[in-house]
Protein backbone atom coordinates (compact mmCIF):
# COMPACT_ATOMS: atom_id res chain seq x y z
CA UNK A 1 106.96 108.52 89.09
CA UNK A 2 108.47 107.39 85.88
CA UNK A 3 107.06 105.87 83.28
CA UNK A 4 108.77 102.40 83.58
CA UNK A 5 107.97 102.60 87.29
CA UNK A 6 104.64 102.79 86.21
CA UNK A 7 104.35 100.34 84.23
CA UNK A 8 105.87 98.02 86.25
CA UNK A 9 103.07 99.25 89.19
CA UNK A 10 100.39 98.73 86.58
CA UNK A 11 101.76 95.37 85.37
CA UNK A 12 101.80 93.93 88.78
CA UNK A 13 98.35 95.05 89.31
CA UNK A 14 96.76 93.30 86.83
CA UNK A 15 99.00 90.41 87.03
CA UNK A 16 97.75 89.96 90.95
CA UNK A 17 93.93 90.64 89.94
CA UNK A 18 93.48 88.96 86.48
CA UNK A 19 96.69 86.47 86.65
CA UNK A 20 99.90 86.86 84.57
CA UNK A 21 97.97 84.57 81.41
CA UNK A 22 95.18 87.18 81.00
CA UNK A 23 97.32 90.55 80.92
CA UNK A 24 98.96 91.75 77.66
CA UNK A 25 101.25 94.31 77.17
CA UNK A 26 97.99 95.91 75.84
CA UNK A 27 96.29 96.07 78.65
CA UNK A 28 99.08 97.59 80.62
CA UNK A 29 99.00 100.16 78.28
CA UNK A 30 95.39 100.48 78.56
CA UNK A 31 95.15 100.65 82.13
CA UNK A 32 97.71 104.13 82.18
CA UNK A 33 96.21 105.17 78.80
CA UNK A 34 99.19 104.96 77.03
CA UNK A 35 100.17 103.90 73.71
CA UNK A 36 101.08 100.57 73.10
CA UNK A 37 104.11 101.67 71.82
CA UNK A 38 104.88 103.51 75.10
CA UNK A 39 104.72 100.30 76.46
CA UNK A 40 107.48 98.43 74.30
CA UNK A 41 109.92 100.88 74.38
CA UNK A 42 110.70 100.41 78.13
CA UNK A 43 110.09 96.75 78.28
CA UNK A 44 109.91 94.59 74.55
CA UNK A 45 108.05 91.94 75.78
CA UNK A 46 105.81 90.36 78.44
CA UNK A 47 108.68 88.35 79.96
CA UNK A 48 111.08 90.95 80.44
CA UNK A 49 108.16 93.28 82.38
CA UNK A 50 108.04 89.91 84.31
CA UNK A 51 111.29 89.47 85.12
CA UNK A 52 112.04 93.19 86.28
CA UNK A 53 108.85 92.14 88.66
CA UNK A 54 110.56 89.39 89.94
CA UNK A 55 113.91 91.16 90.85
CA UNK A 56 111.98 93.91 92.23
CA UNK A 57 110.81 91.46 94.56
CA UNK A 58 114.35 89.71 95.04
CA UNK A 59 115.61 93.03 96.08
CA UNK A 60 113.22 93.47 98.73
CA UNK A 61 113.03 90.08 99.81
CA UNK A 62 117.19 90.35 100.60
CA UNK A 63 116.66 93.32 102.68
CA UNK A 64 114.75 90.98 104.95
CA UNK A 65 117.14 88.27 104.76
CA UNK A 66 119.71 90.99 105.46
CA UNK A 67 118.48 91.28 108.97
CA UNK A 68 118.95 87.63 109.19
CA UNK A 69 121.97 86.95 107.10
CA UNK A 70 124.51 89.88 108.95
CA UNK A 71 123.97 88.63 112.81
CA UNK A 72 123.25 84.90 113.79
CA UNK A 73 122.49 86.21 117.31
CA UNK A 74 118.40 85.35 118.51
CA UNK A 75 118.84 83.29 114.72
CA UNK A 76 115.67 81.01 115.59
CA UNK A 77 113.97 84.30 116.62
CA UNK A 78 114.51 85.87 113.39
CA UNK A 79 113.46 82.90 111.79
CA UNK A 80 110.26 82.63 113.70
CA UNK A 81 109.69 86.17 112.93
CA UNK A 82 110.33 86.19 109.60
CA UNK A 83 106.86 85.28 108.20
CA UNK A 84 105.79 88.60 109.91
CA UNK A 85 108.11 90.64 107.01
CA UNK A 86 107.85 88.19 104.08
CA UNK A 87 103.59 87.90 104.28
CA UNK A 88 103.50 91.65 102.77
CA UNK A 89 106.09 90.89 100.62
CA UNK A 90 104.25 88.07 99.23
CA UNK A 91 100.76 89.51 99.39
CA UNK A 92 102.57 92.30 96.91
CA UNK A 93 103.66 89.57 94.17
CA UNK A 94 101.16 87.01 95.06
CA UNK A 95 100.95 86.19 91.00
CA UNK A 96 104.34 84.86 91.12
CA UNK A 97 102.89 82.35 94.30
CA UNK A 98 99.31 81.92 92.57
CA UNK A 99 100.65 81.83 88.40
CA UNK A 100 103.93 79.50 89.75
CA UNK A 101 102.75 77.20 87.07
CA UNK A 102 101.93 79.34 83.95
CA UNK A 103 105.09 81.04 84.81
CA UNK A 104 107.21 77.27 84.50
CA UNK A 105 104.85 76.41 81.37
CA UNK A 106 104.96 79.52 79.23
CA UNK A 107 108.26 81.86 80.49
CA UNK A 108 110.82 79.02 80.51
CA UNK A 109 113.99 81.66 80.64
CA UNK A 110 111.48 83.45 83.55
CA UNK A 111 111.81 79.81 86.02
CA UNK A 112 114.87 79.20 85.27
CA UNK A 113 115.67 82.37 86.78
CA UNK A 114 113.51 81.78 89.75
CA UNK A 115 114.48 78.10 90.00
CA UNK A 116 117.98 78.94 90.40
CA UNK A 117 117.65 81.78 93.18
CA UNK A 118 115.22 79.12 94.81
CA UNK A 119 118.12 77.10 95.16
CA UNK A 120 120.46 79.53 96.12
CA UNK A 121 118.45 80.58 99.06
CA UNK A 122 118.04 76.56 100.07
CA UNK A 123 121.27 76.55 100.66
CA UNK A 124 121.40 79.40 103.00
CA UNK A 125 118.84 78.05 104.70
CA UNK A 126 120.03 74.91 105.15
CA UNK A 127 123.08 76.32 106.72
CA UNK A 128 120.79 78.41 108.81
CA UNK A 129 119.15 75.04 110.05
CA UNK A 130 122.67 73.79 110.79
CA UNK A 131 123.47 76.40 112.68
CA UNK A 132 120.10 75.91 115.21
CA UNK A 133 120.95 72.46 115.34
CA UNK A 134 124.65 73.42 116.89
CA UNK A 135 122.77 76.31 119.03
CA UNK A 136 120.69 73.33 120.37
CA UNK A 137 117.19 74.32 118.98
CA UNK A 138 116.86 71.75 116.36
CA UNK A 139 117.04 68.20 117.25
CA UNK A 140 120.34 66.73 116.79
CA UNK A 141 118.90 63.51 114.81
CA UNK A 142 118.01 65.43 111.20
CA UNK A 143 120.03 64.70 109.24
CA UNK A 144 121.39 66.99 105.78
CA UNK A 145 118.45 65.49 103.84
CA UNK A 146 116.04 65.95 106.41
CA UNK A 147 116.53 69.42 106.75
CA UNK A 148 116.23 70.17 103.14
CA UNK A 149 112.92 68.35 103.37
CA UNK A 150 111.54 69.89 105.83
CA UNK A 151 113.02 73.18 104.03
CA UNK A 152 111.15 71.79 100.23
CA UNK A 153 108.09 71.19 102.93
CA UNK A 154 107.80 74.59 104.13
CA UNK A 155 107.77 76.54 100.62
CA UNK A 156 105.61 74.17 99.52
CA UNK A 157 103.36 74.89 102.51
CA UNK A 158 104.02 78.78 102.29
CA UNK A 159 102.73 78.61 98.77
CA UNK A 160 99.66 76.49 99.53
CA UNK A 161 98.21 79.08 102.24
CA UNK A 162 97.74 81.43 99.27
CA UNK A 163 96.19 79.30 96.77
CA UNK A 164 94.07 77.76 99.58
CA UNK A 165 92.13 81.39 100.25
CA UNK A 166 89.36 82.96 97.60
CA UNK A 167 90.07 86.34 96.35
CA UNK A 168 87.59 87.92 99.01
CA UNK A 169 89.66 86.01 101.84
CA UNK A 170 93.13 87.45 100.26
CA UNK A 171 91.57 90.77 100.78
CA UNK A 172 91.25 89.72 104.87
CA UNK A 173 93.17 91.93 106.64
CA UNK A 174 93.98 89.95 109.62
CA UNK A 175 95.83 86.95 107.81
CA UNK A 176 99.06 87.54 108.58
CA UNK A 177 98.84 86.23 112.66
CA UNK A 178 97.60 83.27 110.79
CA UNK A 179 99.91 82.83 108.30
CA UNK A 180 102.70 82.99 110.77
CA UNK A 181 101.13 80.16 112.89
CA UNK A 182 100.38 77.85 110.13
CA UNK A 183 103.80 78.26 108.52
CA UNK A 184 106.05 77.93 111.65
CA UNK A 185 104.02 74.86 112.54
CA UNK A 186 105.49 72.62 110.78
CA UNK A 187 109.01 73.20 112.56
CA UNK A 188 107.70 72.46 116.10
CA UNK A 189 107.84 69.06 116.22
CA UNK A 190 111.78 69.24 115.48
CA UNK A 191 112.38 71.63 118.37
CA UNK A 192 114.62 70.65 120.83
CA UNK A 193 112.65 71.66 124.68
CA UNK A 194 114.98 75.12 124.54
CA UNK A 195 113.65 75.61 121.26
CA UNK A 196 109.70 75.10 121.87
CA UNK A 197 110.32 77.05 124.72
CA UNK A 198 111.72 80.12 121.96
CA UNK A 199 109.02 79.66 119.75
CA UNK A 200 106.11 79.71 122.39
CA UNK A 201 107.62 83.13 123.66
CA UNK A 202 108.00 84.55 120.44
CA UNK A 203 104.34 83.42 119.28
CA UNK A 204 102.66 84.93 122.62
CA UNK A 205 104.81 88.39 122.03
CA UNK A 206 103.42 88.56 118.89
């Protein structure tokens, strides 16, 4: 592996056991007893190691939206399923979930970043929702702003199940059925009858 991969391996390491506040560039080094030095050359400071974390992360997150994103066919399916794919993800760079506000406090240039892929993806999403409501699995009432609620709603929601658990119950290895559950909920209620009927066969597959 090389070193800047492994650095990057170490960083998010510490950064998911100790929280992105209480690692230093020092400690990185520490941790793969290297020199300090070592450390700088590949990445000068904190935020940049933080921000080649976070589009690690965007890269794998878009191969799962790829799946989504290249064939509307079975869309609320893929939806439903999607939790499935994205809890690992998440579990992986769970600081960026459990740090969300020393990252927006202390690596302005760092949310920004995030802040404007967040919105990015909204919008895809929202188009997504769109297109269920045309399929006849949403119910035709939302309107534009209640979709993006409900779409604010469930990332806010997504987020909360993490910081809701200890560090012992993170370690659970039987969260993700649970996960799923608790973060498709909150769509049921807009279902249209074909669209509860989707969901319920999806949920009882898996």
């Amino acid at each position: 592996m090389k070193t800047k991969d492994q650095i990057k391996q170490s960083a998010l390491k510490l950064f998911n056991e100790r929280g992105v506040m209480n690692v230093t560039l020092r400690d990185v080094a520490n941790d793969l007893d290297k020199s300090y030095g070592n450390i700088t050359y590949h990445f000068s400071k904190k935020d940049v190691l933080i921000e080649n974390l976070y589009q690690d992360m965007l890269v794998e997150l878009q191969l799962i939206n790829q799946s989504i994103t290249e064939d509307k066919s079975n869309l609320l399916a893929k939806i439903i399923k999607a939790p499935f794919k994205t809890f690992d993800l998440t579990l992986k760079y769970i600081f960026f979930y459990m740090d969300f506000i020393e990252i927006r406090r202390n690596f302005n240039e760092i949310y920004k970043v995030i802040d404007e892929n967040n919105r990015s993806r909204m919008q895809i999403w929202k188009y997504f929702l769109i297109e269920l409501q045309n399929q006849n699995f949403i119910q035709s009432d939302l309107d534009e702003e209640d979709l993006v609620y409900l779409m604010e709603l469930s990332g806010a929601m997504r987020t909360f199940f993490f910081l809701k658990l200890t560090k012992e119950e993170l370690k659970k290895t039987d969260l993700k059925p649970e996960y799923v559950t608790y973060t498709n909920k909150l769509f049921y209620p807009y279902l249209t009858i074909d669209g509860k009927r989707v969901y319920n066969e999806i949920l009882c597959q898996n």
